[in-house]
C-alpha atoms as a PDB file:
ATOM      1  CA  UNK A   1      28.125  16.343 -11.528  1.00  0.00           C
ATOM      2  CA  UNK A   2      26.457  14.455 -14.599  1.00  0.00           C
ATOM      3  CA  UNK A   3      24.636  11.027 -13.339  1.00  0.00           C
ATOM      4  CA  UNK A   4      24.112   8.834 -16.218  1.00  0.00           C
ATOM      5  CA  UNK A   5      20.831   6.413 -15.599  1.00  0.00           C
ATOM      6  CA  UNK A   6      20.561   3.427 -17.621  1.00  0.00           C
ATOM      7  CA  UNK A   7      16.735   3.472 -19.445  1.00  0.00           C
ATOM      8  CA  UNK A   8      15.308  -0.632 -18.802  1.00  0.00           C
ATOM      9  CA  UNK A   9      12.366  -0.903 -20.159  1.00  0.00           C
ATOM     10  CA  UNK A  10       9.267  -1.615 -18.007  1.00  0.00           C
ATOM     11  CA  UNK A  11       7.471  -5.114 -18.866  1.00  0.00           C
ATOM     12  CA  UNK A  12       4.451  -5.116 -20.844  1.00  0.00           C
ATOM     13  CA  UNK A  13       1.456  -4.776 -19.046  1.00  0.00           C
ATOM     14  CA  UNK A  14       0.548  -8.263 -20.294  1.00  0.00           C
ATOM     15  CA  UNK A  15       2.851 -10.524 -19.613  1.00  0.00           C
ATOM     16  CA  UNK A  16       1.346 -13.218 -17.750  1.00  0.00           C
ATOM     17  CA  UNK A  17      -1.880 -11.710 -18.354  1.00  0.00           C
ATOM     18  CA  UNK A  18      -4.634 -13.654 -19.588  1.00  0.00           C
ATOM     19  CA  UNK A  19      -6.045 -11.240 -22.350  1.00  0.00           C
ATOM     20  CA  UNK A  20      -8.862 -11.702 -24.934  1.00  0.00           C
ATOM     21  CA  UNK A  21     -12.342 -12.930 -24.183  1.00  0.00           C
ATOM     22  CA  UNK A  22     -13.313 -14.129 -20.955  1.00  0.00           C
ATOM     23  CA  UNK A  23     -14.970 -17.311 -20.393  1.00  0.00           C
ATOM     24  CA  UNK A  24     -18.806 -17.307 -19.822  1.00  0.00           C
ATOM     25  CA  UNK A  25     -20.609 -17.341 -16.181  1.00  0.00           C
ATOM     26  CA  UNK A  26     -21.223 -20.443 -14.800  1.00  0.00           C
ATOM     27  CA  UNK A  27     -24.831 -21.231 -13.572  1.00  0.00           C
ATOM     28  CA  UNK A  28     -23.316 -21.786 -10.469  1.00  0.00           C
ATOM     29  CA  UNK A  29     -21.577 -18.379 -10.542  1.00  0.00           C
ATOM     30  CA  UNK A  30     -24.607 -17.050 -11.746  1.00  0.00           C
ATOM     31  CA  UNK A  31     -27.056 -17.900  -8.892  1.00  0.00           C
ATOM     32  CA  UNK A  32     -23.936 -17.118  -6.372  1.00  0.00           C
ATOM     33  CA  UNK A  33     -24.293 -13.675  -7.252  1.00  0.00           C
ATOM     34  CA  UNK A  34     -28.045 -13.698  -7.865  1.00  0.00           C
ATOM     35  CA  UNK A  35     -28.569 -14.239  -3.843  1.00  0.00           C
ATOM     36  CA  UNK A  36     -25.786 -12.142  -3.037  1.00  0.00           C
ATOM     37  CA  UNK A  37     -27.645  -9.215  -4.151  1.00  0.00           C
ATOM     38  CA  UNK A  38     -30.992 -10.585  -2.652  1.00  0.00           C
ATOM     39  CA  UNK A  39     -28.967 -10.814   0.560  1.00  0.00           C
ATOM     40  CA  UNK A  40     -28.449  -7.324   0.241  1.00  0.00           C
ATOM     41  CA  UNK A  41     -31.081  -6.235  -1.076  1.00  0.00           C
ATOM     42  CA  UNK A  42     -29.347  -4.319  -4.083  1.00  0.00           C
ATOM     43  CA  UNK A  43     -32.959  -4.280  -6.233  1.00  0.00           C
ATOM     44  CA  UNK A  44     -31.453  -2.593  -8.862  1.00  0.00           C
ATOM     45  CA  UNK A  45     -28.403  -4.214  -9.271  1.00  0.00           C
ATOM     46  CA  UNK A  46     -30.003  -7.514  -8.974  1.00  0.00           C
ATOM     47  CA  UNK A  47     -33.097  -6.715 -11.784  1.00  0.00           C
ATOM     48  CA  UNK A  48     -30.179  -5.411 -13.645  1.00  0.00           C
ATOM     49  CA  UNK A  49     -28.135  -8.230 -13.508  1.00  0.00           C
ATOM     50  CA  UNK A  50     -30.861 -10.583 -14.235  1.00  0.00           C
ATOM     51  CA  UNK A  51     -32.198  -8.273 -16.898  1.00  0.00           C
ATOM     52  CA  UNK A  52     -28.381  -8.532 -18.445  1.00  0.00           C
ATOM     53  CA  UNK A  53     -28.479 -12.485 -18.059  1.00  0.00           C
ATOM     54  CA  UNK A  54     -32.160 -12.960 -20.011  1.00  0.00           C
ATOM     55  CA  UNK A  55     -31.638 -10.591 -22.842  1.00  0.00           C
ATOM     56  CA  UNK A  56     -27.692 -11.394 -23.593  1.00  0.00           C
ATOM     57  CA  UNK A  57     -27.279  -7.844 -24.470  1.00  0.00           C
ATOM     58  CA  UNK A  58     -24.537  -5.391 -24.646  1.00  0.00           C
ATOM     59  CA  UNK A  59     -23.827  -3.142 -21.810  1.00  0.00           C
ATOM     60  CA  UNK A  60     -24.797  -0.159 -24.310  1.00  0.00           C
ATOM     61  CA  UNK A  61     -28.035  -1.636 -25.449  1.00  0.00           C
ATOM     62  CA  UNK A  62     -28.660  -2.731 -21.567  1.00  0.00           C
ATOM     63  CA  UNK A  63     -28.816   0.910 -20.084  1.00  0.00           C
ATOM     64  CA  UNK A  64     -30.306   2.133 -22.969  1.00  0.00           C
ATOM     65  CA  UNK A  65     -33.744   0.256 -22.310  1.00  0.00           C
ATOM     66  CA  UNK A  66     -36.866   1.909 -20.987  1.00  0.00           C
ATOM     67  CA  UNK A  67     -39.684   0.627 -18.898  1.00  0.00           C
ATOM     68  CA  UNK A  68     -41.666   1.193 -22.027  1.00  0.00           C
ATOM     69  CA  UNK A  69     -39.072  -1.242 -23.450  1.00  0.00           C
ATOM     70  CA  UNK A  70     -40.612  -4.151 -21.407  1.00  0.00           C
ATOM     71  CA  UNK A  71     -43.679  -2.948 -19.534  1.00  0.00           C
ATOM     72  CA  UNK A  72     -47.178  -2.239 -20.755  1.00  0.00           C
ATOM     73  CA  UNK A  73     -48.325  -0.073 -17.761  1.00  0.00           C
ATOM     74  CA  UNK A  74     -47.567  -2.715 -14.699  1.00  0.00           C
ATOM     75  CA  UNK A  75     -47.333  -5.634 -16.620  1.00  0.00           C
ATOM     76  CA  UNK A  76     -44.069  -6.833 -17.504  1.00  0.00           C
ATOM     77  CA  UNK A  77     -43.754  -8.390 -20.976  1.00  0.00           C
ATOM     78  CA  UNK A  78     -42.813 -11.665 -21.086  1.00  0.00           C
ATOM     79  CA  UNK A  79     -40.861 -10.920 -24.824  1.00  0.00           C
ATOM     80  CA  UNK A  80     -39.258  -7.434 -25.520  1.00  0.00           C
ATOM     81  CA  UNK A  81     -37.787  -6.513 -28.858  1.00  0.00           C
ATOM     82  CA  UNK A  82     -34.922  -4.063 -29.407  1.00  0.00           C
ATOM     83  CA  UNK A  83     -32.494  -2.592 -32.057  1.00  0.00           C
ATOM     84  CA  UNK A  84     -29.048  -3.176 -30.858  1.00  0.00           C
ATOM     85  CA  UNK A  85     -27.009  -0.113 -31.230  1.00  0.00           C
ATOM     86  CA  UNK A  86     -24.183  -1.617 -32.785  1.00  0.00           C
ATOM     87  CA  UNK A  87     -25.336  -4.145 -35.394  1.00  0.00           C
ATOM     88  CA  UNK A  88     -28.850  -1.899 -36.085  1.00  0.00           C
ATOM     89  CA  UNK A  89     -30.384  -5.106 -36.406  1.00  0.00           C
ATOM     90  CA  UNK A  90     -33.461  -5.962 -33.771  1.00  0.00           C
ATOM     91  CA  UNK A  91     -32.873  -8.691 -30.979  1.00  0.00           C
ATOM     92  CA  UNK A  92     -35.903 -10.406 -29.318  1.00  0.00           C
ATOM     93  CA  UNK A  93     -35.076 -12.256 -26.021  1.00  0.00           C
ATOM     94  CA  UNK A  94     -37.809 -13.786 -23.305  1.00  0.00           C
ATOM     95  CA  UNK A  95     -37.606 -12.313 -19.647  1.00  0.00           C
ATOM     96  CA  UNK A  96     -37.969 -14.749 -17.198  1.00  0.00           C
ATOM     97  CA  UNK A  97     -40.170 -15.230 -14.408  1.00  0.00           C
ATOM     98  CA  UNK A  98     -37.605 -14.058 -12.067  1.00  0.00           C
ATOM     99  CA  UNK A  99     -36.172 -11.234 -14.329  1.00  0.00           C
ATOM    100  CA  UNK A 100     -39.848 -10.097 -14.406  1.00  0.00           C
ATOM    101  CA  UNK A 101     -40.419 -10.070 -10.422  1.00  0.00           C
ATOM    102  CA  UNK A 102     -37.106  -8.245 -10.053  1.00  0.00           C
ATOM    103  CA  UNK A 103     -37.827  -5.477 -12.620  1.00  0.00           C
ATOM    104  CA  UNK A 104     -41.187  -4.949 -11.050  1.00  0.00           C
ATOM    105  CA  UNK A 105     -39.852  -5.018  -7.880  1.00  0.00           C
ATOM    106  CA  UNK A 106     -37.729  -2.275  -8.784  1.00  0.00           C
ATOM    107  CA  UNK A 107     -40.482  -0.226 -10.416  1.00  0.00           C
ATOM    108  CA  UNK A 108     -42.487  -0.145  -7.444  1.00  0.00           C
ATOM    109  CA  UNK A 109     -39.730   0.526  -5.146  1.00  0.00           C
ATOM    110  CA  UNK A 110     -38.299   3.210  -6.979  1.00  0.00           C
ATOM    111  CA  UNK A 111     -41.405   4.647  -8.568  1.00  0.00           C
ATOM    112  CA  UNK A 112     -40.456   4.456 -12.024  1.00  0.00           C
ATOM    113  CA  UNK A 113     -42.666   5.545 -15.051  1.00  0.00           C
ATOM    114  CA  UNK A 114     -42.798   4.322 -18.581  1.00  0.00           C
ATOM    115  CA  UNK A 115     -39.540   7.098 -19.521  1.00  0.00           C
ATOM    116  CA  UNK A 116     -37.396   6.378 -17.365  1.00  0.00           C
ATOM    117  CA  UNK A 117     -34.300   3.914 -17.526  1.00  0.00           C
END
């Protein structure tokens, strides 16, 4: 006939959760996956992740940047200068000499131009 079912609510999806903002990357965490992707050979996951580590910027403002963002022609700049999109305000950060080999290498292997991402 009529089955009567008993409504329990379900646990919050946070309980026992560790919420909030995550602790930074350790340098040894860092180089871990650094060679992981050189083990690979993910180029453009490794210049990005490099590229993410110099600059300290926001996912957004990350794949948001040009080439012409850090390259004059081949040369990779050593200092870049963007507007953030969230704060409007202009960040400069130094790319390092590893950031710069990996973001070259992936120019040259994918056969970017000054346009593209």
């Amino acid at each position: 006939m009529f089955t009567l079912t008993v409504y329990k609510p379900s646990e919050p999806w946070n309980k026992n959760k560790i919420v909030g903002q995550k602790l930074p990357l350790k340098l040894q965490q860092i180089w871990a996956i650094r060679i992981r992707l050189e083990l690979v050979n993910n180029i453009r996951d490794l210049a990005l992740f490099n590229l993410a580590i110099a600059s300290k910027l926001r996912g957004c403002d990350l794949v948001t940047l040009k080439i012409r963002d850090i390259a004059h022609g081949k040369t990779i700049q050593s200092r870049a200068i963007i507007v953030q999109q969230k704060t409007g305000l202009p960040v400069q950060f130094e790319l390092t000499e590893n950031t710069r080999n990996s973001v070259q290498n992936l120019i040259t292997n994918f056969q970017l131009s000054s346009n593209d991402y």
